[in-house]
PDB file of N, CA and C in Angstrom:
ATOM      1  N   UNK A   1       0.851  -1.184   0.000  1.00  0.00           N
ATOM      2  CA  UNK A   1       0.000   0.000   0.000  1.00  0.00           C
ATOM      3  C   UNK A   1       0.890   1.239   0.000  1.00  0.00           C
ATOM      4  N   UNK A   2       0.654   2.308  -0.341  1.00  0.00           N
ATOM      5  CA  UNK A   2       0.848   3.652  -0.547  1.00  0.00           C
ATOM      6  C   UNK A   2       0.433   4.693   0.362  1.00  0.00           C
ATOM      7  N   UNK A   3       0.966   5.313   1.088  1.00  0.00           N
ATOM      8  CA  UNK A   3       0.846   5.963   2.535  1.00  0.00           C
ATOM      9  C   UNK A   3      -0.251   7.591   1.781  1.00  0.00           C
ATOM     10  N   UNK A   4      -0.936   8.090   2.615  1.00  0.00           N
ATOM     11  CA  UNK A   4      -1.187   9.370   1.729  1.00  0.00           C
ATOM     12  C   UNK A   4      -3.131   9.119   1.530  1.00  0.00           C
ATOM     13  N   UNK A   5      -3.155  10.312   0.348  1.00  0.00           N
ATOM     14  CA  UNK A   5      -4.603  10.118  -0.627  1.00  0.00           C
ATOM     15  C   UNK A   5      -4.296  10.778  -1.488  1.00  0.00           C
ATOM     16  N   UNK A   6      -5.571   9.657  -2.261  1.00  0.00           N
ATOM     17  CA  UNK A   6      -5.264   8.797  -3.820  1.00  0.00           C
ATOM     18  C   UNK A   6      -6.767   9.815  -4.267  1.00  0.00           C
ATOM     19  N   UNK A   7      -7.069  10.272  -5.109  1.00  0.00           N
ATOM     20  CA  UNK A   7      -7.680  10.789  -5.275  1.00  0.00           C
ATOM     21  C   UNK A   7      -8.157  10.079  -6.383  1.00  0.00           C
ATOM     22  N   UNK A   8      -9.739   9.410  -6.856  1.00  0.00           N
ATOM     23  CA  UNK A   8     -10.137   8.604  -8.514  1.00  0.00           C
ATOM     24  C   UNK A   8     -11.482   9.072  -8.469  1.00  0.00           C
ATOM     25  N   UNK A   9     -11.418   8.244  -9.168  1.00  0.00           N
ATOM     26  CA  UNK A   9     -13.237   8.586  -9.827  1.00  0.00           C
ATOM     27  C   UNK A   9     -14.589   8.550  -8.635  1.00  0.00           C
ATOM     28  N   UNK A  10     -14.244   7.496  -8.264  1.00  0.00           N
ATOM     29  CA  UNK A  10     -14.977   7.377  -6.969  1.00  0.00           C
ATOM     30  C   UNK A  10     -14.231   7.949  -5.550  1.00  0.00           C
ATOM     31  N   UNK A  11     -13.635   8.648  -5.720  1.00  0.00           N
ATOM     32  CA  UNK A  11     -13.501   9.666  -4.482  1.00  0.00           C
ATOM     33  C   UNK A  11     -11.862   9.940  -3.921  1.00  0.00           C
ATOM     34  N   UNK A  12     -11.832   9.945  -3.057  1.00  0.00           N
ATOM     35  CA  UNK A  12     -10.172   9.911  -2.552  1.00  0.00           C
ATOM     36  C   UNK A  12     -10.104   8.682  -1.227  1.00  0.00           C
ATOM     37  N   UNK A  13      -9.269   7.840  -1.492  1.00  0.00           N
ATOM     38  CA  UNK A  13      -8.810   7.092  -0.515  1.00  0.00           C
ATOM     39  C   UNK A  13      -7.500   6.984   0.601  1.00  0.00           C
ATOM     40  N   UNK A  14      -8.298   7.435   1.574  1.00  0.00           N
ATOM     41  CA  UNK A  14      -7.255   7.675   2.805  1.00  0.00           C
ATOM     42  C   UNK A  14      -6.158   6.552   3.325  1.00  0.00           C
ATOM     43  N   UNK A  15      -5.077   6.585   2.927  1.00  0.00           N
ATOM     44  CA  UNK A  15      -4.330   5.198   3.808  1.00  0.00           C
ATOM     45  C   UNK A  15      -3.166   5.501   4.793  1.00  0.00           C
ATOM     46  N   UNK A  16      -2.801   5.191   5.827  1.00  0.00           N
ATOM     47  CA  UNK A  16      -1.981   5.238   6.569  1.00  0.00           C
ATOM     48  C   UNK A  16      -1.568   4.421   7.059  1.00  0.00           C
ATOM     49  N   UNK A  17       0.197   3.902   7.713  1.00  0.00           N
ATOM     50  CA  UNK A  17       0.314   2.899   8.337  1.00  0.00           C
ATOM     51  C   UNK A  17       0.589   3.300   9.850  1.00  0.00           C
ATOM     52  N   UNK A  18      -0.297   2.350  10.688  1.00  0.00           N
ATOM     53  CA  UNK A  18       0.058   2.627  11.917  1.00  0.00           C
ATOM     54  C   UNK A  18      -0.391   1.639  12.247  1.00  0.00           C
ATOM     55  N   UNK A  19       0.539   0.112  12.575  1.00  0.00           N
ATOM     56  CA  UNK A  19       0.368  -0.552  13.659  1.00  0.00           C
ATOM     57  C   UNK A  19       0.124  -0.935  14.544  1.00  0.00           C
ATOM     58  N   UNK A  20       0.430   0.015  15.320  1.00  0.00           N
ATOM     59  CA  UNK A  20      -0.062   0.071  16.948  1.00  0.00           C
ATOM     60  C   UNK A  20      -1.477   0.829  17.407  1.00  0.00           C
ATOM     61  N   UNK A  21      -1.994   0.891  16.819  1.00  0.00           N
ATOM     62  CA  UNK A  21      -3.044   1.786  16.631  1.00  0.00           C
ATOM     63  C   UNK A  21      -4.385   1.158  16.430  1.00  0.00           C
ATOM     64  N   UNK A  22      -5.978   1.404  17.652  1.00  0.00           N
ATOM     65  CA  UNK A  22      -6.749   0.490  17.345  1.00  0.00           C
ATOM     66  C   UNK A  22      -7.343   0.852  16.215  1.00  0.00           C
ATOM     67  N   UNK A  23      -7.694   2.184  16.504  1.00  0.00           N
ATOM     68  CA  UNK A  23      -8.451   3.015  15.476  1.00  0.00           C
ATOM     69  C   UNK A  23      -8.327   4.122  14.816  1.00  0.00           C
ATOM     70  N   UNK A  24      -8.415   4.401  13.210  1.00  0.00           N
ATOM     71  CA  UNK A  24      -7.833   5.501  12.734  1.00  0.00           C
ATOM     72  C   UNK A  24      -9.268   6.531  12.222  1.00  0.00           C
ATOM     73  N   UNK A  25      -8.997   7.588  12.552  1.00  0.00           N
ATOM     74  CA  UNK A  25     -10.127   8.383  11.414  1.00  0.00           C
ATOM     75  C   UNK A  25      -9.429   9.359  10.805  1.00  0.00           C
ATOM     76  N   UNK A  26     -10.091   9.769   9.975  1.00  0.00           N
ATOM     77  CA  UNK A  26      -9.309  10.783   9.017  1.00  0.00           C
ATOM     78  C   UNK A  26     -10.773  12.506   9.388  1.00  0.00           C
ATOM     79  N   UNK A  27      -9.594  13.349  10.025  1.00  0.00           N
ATOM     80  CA  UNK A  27     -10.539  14.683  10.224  1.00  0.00           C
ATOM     81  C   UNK A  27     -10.374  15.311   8.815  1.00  0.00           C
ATOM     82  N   UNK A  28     -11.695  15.610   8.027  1.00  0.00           N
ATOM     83  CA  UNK A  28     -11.835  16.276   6.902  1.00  0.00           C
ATOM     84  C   UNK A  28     -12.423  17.751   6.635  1.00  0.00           C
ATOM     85  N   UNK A  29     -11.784  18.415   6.254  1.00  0.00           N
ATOM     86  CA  UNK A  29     -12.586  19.906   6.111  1.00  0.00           C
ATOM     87  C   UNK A  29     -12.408  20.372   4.774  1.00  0.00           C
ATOM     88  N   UNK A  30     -13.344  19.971   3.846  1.00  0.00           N
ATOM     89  CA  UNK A  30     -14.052  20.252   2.900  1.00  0.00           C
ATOM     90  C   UNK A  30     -13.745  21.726   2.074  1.00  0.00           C
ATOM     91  N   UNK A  31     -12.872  22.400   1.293  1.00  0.00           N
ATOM     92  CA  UNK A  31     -12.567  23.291   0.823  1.00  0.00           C
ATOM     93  C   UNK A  31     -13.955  24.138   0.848  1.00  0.00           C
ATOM     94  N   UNK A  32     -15.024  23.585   0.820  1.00  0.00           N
ATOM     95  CA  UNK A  32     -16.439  24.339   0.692  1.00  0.00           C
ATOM     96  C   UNK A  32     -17.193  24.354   2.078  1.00  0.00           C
ATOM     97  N   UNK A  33     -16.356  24.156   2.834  1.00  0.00           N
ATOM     98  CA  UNK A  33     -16.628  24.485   4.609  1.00  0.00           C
ATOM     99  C   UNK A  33     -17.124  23.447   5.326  1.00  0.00           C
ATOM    100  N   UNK A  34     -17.499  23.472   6.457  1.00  0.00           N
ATOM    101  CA  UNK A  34     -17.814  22.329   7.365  1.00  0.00           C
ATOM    102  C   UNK A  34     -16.795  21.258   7.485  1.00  0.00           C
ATOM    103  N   UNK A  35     -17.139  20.062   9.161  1.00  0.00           N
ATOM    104  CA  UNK A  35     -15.913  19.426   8.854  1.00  0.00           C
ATOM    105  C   UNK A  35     -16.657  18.070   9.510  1.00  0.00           C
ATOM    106  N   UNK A  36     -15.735  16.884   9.227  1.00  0.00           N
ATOM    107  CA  UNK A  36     -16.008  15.562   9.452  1.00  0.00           C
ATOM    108  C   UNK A  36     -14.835  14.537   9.742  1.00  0.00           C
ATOM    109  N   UNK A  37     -15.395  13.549  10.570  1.00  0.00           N
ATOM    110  CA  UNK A  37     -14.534  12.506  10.421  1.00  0.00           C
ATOM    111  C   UNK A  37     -14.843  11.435  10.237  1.00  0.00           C
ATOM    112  N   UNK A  38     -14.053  10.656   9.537  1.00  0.00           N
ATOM    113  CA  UNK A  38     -14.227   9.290   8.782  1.00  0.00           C
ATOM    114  C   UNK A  38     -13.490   8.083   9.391  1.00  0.00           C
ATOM    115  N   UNK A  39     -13.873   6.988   9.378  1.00  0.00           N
ATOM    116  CA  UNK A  39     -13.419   5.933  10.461  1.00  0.00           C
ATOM    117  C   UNK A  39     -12.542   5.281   8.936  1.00  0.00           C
ATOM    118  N   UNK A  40     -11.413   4.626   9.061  1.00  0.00           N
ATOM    119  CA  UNK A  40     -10.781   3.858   8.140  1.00  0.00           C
ATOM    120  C   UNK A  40     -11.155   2.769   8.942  1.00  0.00           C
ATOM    121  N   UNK A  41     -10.811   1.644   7.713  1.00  0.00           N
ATOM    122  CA  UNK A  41     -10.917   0.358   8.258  1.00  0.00           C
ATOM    123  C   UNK A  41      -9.435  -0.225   8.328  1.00  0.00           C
ATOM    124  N   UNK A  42      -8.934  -1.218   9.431  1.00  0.00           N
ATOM    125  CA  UNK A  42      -7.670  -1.957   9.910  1.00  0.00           C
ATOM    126  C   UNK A  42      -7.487  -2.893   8.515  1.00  0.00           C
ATOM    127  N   UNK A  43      -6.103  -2.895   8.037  1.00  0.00           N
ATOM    128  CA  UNK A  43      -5.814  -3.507   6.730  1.00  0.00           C
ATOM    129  C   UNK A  43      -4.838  -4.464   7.264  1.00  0.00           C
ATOM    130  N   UNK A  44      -4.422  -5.802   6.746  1.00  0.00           N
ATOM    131  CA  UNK A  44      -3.434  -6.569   7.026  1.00  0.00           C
ATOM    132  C   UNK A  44      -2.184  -5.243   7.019  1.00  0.00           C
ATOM    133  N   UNK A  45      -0.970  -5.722   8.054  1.00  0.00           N
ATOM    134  CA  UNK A  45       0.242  -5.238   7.941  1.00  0.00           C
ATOM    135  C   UNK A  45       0.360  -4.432   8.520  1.00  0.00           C
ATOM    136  N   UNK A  46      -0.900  -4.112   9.624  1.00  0.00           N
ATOM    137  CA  UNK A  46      -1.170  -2.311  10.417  1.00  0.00           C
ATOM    138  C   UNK A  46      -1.393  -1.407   9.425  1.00  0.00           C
ATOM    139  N   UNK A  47      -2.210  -1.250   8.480  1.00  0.00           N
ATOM    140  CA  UNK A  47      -2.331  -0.359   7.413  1.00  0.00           C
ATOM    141  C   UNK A  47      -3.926  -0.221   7.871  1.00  0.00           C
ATOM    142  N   UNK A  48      -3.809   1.056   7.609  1.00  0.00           N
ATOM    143  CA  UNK A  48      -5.948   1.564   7.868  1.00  0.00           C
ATOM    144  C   UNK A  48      -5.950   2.318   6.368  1.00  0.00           C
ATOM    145  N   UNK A  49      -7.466   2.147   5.922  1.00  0.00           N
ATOM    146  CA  UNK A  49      -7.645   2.614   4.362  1.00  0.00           C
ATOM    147  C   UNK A  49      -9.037   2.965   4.517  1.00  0.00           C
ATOM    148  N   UNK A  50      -9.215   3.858   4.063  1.00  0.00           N
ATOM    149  CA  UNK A  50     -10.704   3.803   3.752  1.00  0.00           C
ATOM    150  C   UNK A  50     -11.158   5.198   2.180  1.00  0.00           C
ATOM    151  N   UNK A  51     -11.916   5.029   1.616  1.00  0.00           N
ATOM    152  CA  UNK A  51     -12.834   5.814   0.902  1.00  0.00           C
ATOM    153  C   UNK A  51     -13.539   7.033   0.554  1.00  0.00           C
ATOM    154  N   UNK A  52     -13.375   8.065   0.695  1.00  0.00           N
ATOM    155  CA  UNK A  52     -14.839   9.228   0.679  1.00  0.00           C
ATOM    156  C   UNK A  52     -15.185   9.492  -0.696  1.00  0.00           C
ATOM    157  N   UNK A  53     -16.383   9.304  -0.839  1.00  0.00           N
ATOM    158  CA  UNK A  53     -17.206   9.815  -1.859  1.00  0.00           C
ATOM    159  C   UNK A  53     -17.000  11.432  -2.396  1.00  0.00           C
ATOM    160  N   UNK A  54     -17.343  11.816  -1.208  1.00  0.00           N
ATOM    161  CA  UNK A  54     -16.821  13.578  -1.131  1.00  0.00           C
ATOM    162  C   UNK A  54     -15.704  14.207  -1.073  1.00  0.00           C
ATOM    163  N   UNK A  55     -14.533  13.522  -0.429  1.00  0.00           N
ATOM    164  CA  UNK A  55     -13.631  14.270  -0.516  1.00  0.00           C
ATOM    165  C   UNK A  55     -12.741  14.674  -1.738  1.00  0.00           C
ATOM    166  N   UNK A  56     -11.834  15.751  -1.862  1.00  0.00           N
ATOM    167  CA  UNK A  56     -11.287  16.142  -3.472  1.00  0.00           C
ATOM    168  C   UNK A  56     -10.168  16.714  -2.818  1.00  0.00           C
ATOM    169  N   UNK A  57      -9.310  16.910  -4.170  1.00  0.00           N
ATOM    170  CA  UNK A  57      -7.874  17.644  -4.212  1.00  0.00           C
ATOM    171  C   UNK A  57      -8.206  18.679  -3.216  1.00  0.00           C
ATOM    172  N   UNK A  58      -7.591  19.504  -2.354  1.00  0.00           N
ATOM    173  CA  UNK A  58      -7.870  20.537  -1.870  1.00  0.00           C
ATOM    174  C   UNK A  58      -8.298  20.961  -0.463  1.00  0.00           C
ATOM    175  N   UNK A  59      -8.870  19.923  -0.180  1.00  0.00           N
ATOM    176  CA  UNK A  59      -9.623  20.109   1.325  1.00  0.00           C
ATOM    177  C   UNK A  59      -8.678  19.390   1.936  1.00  0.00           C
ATOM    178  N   UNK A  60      -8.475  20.302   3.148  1.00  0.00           N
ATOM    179  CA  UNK A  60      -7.877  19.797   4.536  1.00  0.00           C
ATOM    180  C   UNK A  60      -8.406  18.310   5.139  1.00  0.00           C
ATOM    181  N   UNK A  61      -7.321  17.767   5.197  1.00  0.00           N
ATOM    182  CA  UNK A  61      -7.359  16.347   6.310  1.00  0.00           C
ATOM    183  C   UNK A  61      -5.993  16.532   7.357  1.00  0.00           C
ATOM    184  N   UNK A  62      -6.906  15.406   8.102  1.00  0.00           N
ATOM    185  CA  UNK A  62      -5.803  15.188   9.253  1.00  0.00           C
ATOM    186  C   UNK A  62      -6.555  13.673   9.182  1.00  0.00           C
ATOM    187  N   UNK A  63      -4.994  12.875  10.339  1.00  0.00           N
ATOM    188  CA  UNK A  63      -5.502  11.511  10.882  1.00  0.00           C
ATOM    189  C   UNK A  63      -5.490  11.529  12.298  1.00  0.00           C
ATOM    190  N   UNK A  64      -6.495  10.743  13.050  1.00  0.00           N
ATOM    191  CA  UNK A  64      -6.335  10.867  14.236  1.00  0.00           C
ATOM    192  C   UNK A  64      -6.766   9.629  14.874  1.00  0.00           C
ATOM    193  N   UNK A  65      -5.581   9.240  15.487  1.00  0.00           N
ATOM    194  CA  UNK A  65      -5.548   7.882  16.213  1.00  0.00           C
ATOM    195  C   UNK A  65      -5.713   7.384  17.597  1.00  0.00           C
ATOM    196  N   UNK A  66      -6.598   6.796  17.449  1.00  0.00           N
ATOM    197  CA  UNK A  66      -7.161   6.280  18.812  1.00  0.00           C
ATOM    198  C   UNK A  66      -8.125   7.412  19.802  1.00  0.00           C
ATOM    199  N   UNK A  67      -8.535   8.573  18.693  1.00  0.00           N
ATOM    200  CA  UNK A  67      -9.068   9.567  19.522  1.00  0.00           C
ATOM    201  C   UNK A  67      -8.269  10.584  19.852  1.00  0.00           C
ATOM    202  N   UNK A  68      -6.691  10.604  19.299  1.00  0.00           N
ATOM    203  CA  UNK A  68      -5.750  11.938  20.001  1.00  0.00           C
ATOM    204  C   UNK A  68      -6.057  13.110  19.294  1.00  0.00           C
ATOM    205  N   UNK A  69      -5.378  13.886  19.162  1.00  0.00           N
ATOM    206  CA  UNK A  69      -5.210  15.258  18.096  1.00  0.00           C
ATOM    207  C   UNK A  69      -5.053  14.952  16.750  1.00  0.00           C
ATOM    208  N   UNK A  70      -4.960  15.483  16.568  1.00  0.00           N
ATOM    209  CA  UNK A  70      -5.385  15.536  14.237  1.00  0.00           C
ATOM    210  C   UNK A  70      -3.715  15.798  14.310  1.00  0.00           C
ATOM    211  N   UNK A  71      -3.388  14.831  13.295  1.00  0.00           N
ATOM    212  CA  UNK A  71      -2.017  14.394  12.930  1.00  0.00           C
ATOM    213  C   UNK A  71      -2.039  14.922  11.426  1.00  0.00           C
ATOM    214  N   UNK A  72      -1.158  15.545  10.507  1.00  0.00           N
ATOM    215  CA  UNK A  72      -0.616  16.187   9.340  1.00  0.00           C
ATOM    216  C   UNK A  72      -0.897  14.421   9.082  1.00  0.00           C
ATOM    217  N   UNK A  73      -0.896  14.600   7.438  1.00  0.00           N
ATOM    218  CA  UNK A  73      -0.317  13.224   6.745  1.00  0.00           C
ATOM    219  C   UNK A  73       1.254  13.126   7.023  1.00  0.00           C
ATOM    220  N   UNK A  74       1.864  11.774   7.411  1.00  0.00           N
ATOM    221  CA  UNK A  74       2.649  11.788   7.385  1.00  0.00           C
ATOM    222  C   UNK A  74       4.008  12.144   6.107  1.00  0.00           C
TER     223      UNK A  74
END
């Protein structure tokens, strides 16, 4: 897998590796305002991935693990 987001047709896909980690979400803020977070799902290898329909080039993310503070992409 490929650390980052992938931006396609069907949306942008969030991936990160973090091992140790139960749970990842990705904090999103939408170039067109408002904000959200998205739960990834646990991938073999400690890798979390997940999907948005909505998200695009441009709008602010963060990851945030296990509930801490909003982490930059690595």
């Amino acid at each position: 897998m490929k650390a980052g987001a992938h931006p396609s047709a069907e949306g942008t896909t969030f991936v990160v590796w973090a091992p140790h980690t139960g749970q990842v979400t990705v904090w999103l803020e939408p170039a067109e305002g408002g904000q959200r977070e998205i739960s990834l799902n646990a991938q073999p290898g400690g890798w979390h991935a997940g999907t948005e329909a909505s998200a695009a080039p441009g709008d602010a993310y963060g990851f945030r693990l296990d509930g801490g503070p909003v982490l930059p992409d690595p």
